[in-house]
C-alpha atoms as a PDB file:
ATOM      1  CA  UNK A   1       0.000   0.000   0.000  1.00  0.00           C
ATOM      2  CA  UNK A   2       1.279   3.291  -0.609  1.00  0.00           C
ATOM      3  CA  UNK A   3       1.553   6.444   1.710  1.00  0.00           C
ATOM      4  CA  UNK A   4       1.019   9.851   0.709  1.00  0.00           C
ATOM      5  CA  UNK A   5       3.929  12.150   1.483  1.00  0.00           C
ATOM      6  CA  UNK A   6       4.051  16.326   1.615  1.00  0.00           C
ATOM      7  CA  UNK A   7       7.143  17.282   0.520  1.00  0.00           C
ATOM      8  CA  UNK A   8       8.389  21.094   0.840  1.00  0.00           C
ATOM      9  CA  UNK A   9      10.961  22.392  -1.601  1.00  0.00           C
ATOM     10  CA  UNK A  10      12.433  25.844  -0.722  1.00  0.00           C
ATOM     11  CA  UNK A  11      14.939  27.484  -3.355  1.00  0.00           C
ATOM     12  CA  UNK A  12      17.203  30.487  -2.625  1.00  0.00           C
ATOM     13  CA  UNK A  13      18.364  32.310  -4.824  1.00  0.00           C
ATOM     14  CA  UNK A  14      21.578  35.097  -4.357  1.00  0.00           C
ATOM     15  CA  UNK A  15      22.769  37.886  -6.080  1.00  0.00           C
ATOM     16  CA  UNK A  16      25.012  39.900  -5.142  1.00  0.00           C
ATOM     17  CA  UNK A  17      25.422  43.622  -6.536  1.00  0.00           C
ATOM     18  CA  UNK A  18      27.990  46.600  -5.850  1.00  0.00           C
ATOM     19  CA  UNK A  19      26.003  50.095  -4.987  1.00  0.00           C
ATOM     20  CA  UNK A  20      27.925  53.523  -3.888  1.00  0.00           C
ATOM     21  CA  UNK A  21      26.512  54.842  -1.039  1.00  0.00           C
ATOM     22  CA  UNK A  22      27.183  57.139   2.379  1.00  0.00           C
ATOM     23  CA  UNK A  23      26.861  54.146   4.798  1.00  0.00           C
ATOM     24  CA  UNK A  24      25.143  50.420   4.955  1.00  0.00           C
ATOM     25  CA  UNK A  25      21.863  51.148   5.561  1.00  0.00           C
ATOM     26  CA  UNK A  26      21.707  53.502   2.414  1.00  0.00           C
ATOM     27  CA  UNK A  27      23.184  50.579   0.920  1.00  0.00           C
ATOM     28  CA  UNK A  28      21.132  48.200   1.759  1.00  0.00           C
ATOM     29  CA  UNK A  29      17.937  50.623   1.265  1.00  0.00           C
ATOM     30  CA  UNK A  30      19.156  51.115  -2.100  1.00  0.00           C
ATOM     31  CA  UNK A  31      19.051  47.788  -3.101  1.00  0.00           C
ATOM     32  CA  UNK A  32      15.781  47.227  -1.916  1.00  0.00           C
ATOM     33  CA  UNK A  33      14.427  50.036  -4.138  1.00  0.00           C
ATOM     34  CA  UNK A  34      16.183  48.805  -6.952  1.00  0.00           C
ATOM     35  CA  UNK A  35      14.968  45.322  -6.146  1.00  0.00           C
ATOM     36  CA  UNK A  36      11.491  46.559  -6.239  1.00  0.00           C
ATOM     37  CA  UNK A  37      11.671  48.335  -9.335  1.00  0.00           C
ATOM     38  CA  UNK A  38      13.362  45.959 -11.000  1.00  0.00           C
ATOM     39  CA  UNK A  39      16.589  46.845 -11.328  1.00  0.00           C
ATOM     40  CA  UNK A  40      17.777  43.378  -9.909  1.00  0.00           C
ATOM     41  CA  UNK A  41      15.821  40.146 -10.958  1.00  0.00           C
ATOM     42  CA  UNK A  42      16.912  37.104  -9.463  1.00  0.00           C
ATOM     43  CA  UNK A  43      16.105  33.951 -11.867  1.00  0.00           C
ATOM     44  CA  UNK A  44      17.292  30.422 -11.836  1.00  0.00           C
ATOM     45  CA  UNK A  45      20.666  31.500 -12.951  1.00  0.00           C
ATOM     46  CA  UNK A  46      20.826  32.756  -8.955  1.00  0.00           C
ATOM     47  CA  UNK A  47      20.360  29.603  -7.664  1.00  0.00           C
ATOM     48  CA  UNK A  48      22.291  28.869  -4.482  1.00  0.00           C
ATOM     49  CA  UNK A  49      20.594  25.982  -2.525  1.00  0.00           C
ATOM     50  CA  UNK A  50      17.212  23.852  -3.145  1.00  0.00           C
ATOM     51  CA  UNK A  51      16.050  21.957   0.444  1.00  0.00           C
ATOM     52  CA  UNK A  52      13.559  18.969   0.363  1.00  0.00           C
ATOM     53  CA  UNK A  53      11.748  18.110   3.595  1.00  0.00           C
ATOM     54  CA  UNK A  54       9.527  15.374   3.182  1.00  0.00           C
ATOM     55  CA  UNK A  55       6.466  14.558   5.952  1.00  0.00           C
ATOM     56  CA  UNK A  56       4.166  11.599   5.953  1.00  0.00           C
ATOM     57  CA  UNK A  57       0.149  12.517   5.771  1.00  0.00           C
ATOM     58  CA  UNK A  58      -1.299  11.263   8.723  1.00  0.00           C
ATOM     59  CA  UNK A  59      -4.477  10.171   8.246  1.00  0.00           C
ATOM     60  CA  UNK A  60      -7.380  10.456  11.305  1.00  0.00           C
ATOM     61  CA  UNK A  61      -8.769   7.568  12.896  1.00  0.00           C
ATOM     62  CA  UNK A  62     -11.973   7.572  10.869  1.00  0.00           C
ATOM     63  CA  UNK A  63     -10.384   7.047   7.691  1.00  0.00           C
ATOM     64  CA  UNK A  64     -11.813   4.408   5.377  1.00  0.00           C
ATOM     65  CA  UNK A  65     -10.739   3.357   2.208  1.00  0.00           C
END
């Protein structure tokens, strides 16, 4: 008999970009706007790490097949 599993996948992706500014949190500000306008696009090309968590379905005591 077979058991049916929920598996999770999470992806990150990275890029990493250079950006002039007055201190860090101008930096990092700047990024963010540029993020959000689209001036950075992260894609499959900015894959870093793909995680797989797999859980069994647990079925309730009233379950008939």
């Amino acid at each position: 008999m077979k058991t049916t599993y929920k598996v999770n996948i999470v992806e990150t992706l990275q890029m990493e970009v250079e950006i002039e500014a007055d201190n860090a949190a101008d930096a990092k500000l700047l990024a963010m706007v540029g993020r959000q306008d689209g001036k950075y696009v992260l894609d499959s090309s900015n894959l870093k790490n793909v995680n797989f968590t797999v859980q069994r379905t647990e079925r309730g005591r009233n379950y008939v097949r």
